[in-house]
Each structure stands twice: as structure tokens, then as C-alpha cells.
Protein backbone atom coordinates (compact mmCIF):
# COMPACT_ATOMS: atom_id res chain seq x y z
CA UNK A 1 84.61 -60.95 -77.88
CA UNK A 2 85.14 -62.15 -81.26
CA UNK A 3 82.44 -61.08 -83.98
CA UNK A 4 80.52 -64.00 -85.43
CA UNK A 5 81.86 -63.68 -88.82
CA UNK A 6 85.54 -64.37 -87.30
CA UNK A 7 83.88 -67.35 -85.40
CA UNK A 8 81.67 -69.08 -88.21
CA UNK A 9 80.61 -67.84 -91.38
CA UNK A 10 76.52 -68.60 -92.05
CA UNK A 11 77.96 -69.98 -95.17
CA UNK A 12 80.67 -72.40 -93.48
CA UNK A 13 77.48 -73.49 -91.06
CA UNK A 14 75.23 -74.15 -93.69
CA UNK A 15 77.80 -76.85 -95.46
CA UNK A 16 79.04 -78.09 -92.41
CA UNK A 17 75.55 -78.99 -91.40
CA UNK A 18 74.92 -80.74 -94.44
CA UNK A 19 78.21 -82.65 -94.29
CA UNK A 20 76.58 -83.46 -90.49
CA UNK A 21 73.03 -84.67 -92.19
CA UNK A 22 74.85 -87.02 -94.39
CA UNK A 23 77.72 -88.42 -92.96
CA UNK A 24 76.19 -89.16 -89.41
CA UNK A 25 73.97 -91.71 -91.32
CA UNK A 26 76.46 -92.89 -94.07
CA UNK A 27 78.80 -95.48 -92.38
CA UNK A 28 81.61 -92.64 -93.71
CA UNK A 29 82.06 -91.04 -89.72
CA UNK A 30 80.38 -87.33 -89.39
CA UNK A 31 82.80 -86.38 -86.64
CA UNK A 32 85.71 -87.97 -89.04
CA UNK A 33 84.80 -85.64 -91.89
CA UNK A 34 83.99 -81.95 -89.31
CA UNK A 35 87.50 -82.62 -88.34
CA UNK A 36 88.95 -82.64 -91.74
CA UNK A 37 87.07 -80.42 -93.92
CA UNK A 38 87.47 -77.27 -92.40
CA UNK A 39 91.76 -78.18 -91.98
CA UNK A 40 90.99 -78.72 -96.02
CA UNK A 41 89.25 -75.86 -96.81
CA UNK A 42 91.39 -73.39 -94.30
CA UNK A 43 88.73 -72.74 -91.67
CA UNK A 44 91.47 -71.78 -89.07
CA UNK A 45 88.99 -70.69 -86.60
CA UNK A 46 87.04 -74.05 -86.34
CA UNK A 47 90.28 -75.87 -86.52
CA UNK A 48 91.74 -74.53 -83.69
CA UNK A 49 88.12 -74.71 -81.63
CA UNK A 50 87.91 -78.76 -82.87
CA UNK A 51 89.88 -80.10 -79.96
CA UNK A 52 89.90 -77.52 -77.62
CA UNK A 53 88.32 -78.22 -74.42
CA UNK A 54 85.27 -75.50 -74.26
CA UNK A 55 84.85 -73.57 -77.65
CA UNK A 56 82.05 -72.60 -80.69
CA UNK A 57 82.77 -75.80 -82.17
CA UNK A 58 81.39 -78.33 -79.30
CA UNK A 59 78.56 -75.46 -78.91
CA UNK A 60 77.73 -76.41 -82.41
CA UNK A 61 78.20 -80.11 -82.99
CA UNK A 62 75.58 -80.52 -79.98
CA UNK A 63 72.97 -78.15 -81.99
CA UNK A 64 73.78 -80.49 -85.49
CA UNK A 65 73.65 -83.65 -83.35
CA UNK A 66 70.26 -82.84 -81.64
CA UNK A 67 68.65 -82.01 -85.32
CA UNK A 68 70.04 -85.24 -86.72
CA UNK A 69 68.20 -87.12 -83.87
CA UNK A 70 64.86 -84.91 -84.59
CA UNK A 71 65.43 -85.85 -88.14
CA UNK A 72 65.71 -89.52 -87.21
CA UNK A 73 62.98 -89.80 -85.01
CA UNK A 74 60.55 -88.11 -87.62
CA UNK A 75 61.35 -90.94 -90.19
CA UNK A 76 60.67 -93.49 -87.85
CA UNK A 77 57.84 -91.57 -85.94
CA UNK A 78 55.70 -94.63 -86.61
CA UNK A 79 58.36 -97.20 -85.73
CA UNK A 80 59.53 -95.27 -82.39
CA UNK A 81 55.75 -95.24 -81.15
CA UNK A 82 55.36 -99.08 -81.66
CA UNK A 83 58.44 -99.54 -79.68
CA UNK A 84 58.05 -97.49 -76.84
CA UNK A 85 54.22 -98.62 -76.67
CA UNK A 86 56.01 -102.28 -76.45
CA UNK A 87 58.15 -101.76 -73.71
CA UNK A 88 55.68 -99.74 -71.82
CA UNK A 89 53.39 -103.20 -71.87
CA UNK A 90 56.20 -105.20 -71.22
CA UNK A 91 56.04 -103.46 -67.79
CA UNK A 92 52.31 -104.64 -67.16
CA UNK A 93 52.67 -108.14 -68.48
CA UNK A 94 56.36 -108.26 -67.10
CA UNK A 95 57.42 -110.74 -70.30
CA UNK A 96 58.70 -109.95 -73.75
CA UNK A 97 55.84 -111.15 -76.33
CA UNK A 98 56.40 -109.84 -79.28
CA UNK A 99 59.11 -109.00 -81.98
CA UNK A 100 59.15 -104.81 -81.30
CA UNK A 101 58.66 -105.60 -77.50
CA UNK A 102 62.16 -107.84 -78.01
CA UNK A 103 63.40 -104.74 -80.32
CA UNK A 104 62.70 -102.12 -78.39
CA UNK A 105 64.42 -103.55 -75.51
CA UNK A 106 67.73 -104.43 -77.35
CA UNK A 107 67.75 -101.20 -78.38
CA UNK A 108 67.85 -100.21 -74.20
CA UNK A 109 70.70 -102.65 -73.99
CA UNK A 110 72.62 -101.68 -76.88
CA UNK A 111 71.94 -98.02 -76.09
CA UNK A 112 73.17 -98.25 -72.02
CA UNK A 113 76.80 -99.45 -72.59
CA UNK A 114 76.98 -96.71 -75.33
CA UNK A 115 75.91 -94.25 -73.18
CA UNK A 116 77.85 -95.09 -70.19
CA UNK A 117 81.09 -94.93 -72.23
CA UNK A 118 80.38 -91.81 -74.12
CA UNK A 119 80.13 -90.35 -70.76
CA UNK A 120 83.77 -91.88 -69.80
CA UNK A 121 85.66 -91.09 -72.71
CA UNK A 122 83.81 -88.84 -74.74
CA UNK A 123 85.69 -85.70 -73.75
CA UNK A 124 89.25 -87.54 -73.72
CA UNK A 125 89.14 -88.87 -76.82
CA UNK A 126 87.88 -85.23 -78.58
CA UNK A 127 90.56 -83.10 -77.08
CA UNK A 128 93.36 -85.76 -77.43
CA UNK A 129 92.05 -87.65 -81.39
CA UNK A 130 90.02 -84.84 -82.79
CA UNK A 131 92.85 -83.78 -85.23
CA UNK A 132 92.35 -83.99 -88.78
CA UNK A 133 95.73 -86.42 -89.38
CA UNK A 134 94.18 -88.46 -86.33
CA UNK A 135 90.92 -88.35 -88.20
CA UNK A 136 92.64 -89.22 -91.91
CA UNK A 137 94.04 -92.58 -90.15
CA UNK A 138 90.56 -93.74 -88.18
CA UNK A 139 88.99 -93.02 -91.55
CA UNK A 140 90.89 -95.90 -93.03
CA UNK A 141 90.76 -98.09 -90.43
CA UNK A 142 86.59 -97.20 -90.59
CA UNK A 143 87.12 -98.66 -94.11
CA UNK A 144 88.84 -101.88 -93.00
CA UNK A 145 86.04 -102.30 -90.22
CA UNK A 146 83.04 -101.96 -93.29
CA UNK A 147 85.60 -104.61 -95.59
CA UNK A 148 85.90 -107.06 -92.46
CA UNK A 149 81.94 -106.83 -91.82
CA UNK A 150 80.66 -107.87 -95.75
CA UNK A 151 83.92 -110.17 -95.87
CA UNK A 152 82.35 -111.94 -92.90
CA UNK A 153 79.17 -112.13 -94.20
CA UNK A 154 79.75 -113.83 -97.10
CA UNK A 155 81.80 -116.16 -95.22
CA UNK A 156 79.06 -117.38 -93.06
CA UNK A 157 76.82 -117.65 -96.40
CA UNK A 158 79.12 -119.98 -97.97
CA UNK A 159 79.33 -122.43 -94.95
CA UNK A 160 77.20 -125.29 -94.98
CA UNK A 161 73.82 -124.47 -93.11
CA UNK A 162 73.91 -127.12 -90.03
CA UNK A 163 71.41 -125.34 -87.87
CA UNK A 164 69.37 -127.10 -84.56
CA UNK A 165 65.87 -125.98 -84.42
CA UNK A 166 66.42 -123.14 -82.13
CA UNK A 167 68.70 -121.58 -84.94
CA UNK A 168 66.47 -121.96 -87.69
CA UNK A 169 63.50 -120.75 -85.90
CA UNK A 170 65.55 -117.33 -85.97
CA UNK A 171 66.08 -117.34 -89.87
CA UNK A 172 64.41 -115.62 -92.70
CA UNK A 173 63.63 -117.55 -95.97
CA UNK A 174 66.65 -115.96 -97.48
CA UNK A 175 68.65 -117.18 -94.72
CA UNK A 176 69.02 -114.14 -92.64
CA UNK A 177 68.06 -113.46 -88.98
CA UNK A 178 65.36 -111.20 -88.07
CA UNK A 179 66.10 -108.23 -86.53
CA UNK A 180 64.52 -109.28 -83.31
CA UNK A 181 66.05 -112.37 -83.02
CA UNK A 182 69.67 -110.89 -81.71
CA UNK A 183 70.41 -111.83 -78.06
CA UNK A 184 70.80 -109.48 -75.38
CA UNK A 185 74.02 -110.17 -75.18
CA UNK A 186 74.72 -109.53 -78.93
CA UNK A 187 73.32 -106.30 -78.13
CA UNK A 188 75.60 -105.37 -75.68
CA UNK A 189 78.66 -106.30 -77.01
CA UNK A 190 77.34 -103.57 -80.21
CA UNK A 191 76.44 -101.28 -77.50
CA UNK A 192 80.36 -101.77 -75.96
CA UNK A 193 81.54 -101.31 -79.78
CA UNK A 194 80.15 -98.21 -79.82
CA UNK A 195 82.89 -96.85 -78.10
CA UNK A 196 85.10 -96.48 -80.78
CA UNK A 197 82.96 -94.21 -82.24
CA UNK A 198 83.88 -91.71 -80.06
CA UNK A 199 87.20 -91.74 -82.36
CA UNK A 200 86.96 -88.81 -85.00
CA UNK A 201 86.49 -90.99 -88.00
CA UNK A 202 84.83 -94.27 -86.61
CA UNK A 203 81.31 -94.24 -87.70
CA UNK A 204 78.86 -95.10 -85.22
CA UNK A 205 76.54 -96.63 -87.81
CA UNK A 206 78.94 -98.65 -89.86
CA UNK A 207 80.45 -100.10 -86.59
CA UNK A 208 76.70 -101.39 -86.23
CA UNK A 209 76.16 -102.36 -89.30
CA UNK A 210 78.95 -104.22 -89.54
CA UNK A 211 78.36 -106.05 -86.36
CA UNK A 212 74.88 -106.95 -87.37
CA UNK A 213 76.40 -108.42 -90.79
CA UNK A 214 78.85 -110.38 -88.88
CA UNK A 215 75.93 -111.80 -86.55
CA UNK A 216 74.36 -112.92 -89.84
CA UNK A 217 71.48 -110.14 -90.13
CA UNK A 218 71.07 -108.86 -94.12
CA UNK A 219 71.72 -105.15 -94.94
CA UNK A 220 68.57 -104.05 -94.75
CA UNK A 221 67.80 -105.11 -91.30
CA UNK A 222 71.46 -104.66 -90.17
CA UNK A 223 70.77 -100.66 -91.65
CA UNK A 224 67.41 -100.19 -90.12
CA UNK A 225 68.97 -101.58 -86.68
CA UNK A 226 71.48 -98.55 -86.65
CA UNK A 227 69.43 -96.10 -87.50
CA UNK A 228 66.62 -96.63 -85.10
CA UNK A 229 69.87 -97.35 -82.52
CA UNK A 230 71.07 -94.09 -83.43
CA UNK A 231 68.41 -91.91 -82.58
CA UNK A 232 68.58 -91.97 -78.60
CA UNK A 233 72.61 -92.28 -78.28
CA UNK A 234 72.98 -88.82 -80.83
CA UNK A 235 69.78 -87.50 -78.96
CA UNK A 236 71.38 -88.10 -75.41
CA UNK A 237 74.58 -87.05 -76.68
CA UNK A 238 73.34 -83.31 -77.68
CA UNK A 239 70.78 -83.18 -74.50
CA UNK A 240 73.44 -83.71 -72.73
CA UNK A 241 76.40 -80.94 -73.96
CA UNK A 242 72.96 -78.51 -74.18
CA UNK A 243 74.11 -76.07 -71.38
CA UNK A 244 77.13 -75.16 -73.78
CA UNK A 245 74.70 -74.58 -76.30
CA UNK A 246 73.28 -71.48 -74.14
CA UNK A 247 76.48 -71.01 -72.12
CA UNK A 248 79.42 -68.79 -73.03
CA UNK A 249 80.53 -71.35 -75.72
CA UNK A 250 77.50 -70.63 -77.75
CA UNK A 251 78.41 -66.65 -77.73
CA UNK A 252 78.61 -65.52 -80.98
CA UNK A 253 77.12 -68.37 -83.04
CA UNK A 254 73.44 -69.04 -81.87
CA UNK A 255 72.29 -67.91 -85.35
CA UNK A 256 74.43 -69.94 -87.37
CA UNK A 257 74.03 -72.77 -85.12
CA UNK A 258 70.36 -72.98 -85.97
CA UNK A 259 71.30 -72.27 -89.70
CA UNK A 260 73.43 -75.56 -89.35
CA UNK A 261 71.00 -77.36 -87.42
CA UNK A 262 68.53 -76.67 -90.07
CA UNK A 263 70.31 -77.70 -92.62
CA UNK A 264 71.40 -80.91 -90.91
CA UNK A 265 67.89 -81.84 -89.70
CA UNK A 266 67.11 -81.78 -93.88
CA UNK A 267 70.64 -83.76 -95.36
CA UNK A 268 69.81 -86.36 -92.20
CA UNK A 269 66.13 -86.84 -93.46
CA UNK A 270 66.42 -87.60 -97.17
CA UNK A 271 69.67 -89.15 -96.47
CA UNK A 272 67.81 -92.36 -94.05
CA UNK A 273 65.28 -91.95 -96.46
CA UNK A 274 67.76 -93.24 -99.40
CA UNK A 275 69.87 -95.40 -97.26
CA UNK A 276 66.77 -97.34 -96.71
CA UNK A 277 66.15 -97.75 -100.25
CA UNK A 278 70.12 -98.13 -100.60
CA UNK A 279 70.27 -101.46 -98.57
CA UNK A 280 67.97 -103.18 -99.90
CA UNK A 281 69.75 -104.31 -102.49
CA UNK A 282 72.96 -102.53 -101.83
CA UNK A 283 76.48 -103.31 -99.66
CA UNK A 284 78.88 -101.37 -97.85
CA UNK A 285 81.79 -102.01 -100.65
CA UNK A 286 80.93 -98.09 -101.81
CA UNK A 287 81.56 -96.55 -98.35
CA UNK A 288 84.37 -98.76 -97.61
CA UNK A 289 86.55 -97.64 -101.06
């Protein structure tokens, strides 16, 4: 049995759960940057347990990812309890009537097809991508996907507005659509994006963010979209890997995985809180460079 300090120094959990706070959130790819930093800093222990198939590492990603999701869910405590109180009346009335009844139920759509192929290929694509030269090249590519997105964008704002009825009902004054007004099938098709994700250095939330620019949603909404989006997949995703949490992969690190998931729950909540501010005003240019 190895002693903690040859496992995972408190110090080593401490950054590595702020680098999980922050990067989770900024379209930048948390998974992407754990996979890299310790190969740059010459954390041989975590390197070797990144890819492996049972090991610390997994044990403490789940803690980080369930602390993010706490963190989440506590910014938008107020949001989250319209929404579920939405769909829960959709159920009685059996019809969508409002905007967060619509929102809360693409957020079930967008959220199944993620789930269903984090389930598939979740594992595979750790053990076989989870490499920090993998990780370097998804990183760029992660750019490219945030360039493509605002590229888009300002493509569709330069075309000449031709819209029926039915389109401009769906349009803010400043010639964005709402939030709510994304089809179900837009939804899924995010939800099916997702899966790339799952690549150590995809970002979960600048795949959706990018998607939501190319649909012709502004920044703000397109951010707010992700992050409420966010909170069940990364909550599933650590409820899920819990038993190796308190199995034998957890040995030896249970303290510093709630160091790290402390930290992480704190660099996740004042990180939304200024990516919020951030995007109202602000693009993805920044991340992508």
C-alpha cells in the first residue's frame, strides 16, 4: 500500500482542484488541462494513474466533478427550482406553457443523449486519449471548434434578415433567439455533440456554446445554456463513478480528495459567477488564442 504522500500531495490536490473549478466552466477543457499539468510539472504518480483503468486519479476526478456540480447548482439554486417546478407542472397540465417549462425540458433532451454516450465511451476514450500529447492536440482542435462557432455567428449577422413570422416570433430586439426558443431537435443534436467531450481536451461547455452561437443565440444566453446544461451531466457523471470514490481506488487519498473537492467547489463558484458577467459583453476569441 502506497503512503498518501507517494499517491497525491495535499498541495498537488489543492491546485489541481482549482485548475478543476476553473477550467470545467471556461470553454478551455478541465479534463484537457488534469492530463497535462501534472506531465508538466513531473507528477509521475498521477501521470501514470491518468489513463489507467482503476487508479487514485478516476477516484479523484469523480470527487472534483461532484463539487463542481454542487458549485453549479448553488449559483443557479433559484434558476434550477423554477425549472424543475416547470416540468413537474408540465406533468399535470401535460403541455409546455411557458419559457422555463420549454427550458427545462431541452435541458432533459440535451442532457439524455449526453448521458447515454458518456456511458458508451466514457471509459474507452480515458484509457485510450487521456495522454497529455493526445490532450495537447484536442486542445487545439477545442480552439478551432470556439473560432468556427463566433466565425459563424457573425456570418449569420451579416446576412440579410428574411425571416417568416414563425422566425421572428423567436428573436430578441437585438436579433438573437431566446434561449427557449431552440427546438428539441437542436437540443439533441448538442446533447449528441457532447460526446466529444469525453476527449481529454474538448470542453464540454465551449462545444455548447459554440453550438448555441451557430444556432444564432448571443453569448450570454448561449453561456447561461451550458452552464445550467452542465450541472446534471458533471453531477451524473461523479454519482455515477461514486463507488470508486469509497472503493479500493480511493485508498490512500480520501483526505486530499475532499481538500480538492473543496477547493474546486470554490474556483467553480466565482468562476460562473464571472463568466456570467464575462459574456455579456464578451466573446470566445480569448479562450480560443
Amino acid at each position: 500500500m502506497h503512503a498518501n504522500t507517494e499517491l497525491m500531495t495535499f498541495l498537488q490536490a489543492i491546485i489541481m482542484g482549482l485548475l478543476q473549478g476553473v477550467t470545467e466552466l471556461f470553454p478551455i477543457s478541465s479534463l484537457g488541462h488534469s492530463v497535462i499539468l501534472p506531465q508538466l510539472l513531473g507528477w509521475t504518480q498521477i501521470v501514470k494513474a491518468q489513463s489507467v483503468n482503476k487508479s487514485f486519479f478516476l477516484a479523484f476526478l469523480v470527487g472534483l466533478h461532484v463539487a463542481t456540480a454542487a458549485a453549479l447548482f448553488v449559483y443557479f439554486r433559484k434558476d434550477w427550482m423554477e425549472i424543475i417546478k416547470g416540468i413537474l407542472q408540465t406533468f399535470v397540465t401535460r403541455k409546455i406553457d411557458t419559457p422555463v417549462q420549454r427550458l427545462g425540458w431541452l435541458l432533459v433532451v440535451t442532457t439524455i443523449p449526453a448521458g447515454i454516450m458518456g456511458l458508451l465511451f466514457e471509459h474507452l476514450f480515458r484509457t485510450l486519449f487521456a495522454k497529455p500529447l493526445a490532450a495537447s492536440i484536442f486542445l487545439f482542435i477545442n480552439g478551432l471548434i470556439l473560432v468556427v462557432g463566433e466565425r459563424k455567428r457573425k456570418q449569420s449577422q451579416q446576412k440579410p434578415k428574411r425571416l417568416h413570422a414563425k422566425s421572428t416570433s423567436r428573436m430578441l430586439r437585438n436579433g438573437h433567439r431566446q434561449l427557449a426558443s431552440l427546438e428539441f431537435k437542436e437540443a439533441g443534436v448538442i446533447g449528441v455533440a457532447q460526446v466529444f467531450a469525453l476527449l481529454a481536451g474538448i470542453s464540454r461547455s465551449g462545444i455548447t456554446m459554440a453550438a448555441g452561437l451557430v444556432r444564432g443565440m448571443d453569448h450570454e444566453d448561449s453561456a447561461r445554456f451550458s452552464f445550467l446544461l452542465a450541472t446534471p451531466i458533471i453531477l451524473a457523471a461523479g454519482l455515477y463513478k461514486l463507488p470508486s470514490l469509497f472503493g479500493s481506488a480511493g485508498s490512500g487519498v480520501r483526505p486530499q480528495i475532499l481538500v480538492g473537492a473543496i477547493a474546486a467547489f470554490i474556483a467553480a463558484y466565482f468562476s460562473v459567477s464571472y463568466l456570467v458577467r464575462y459574456f455579456k459583453t464578451n466573446n470566445l476569441y480569448p479562450f480560443a488564442i
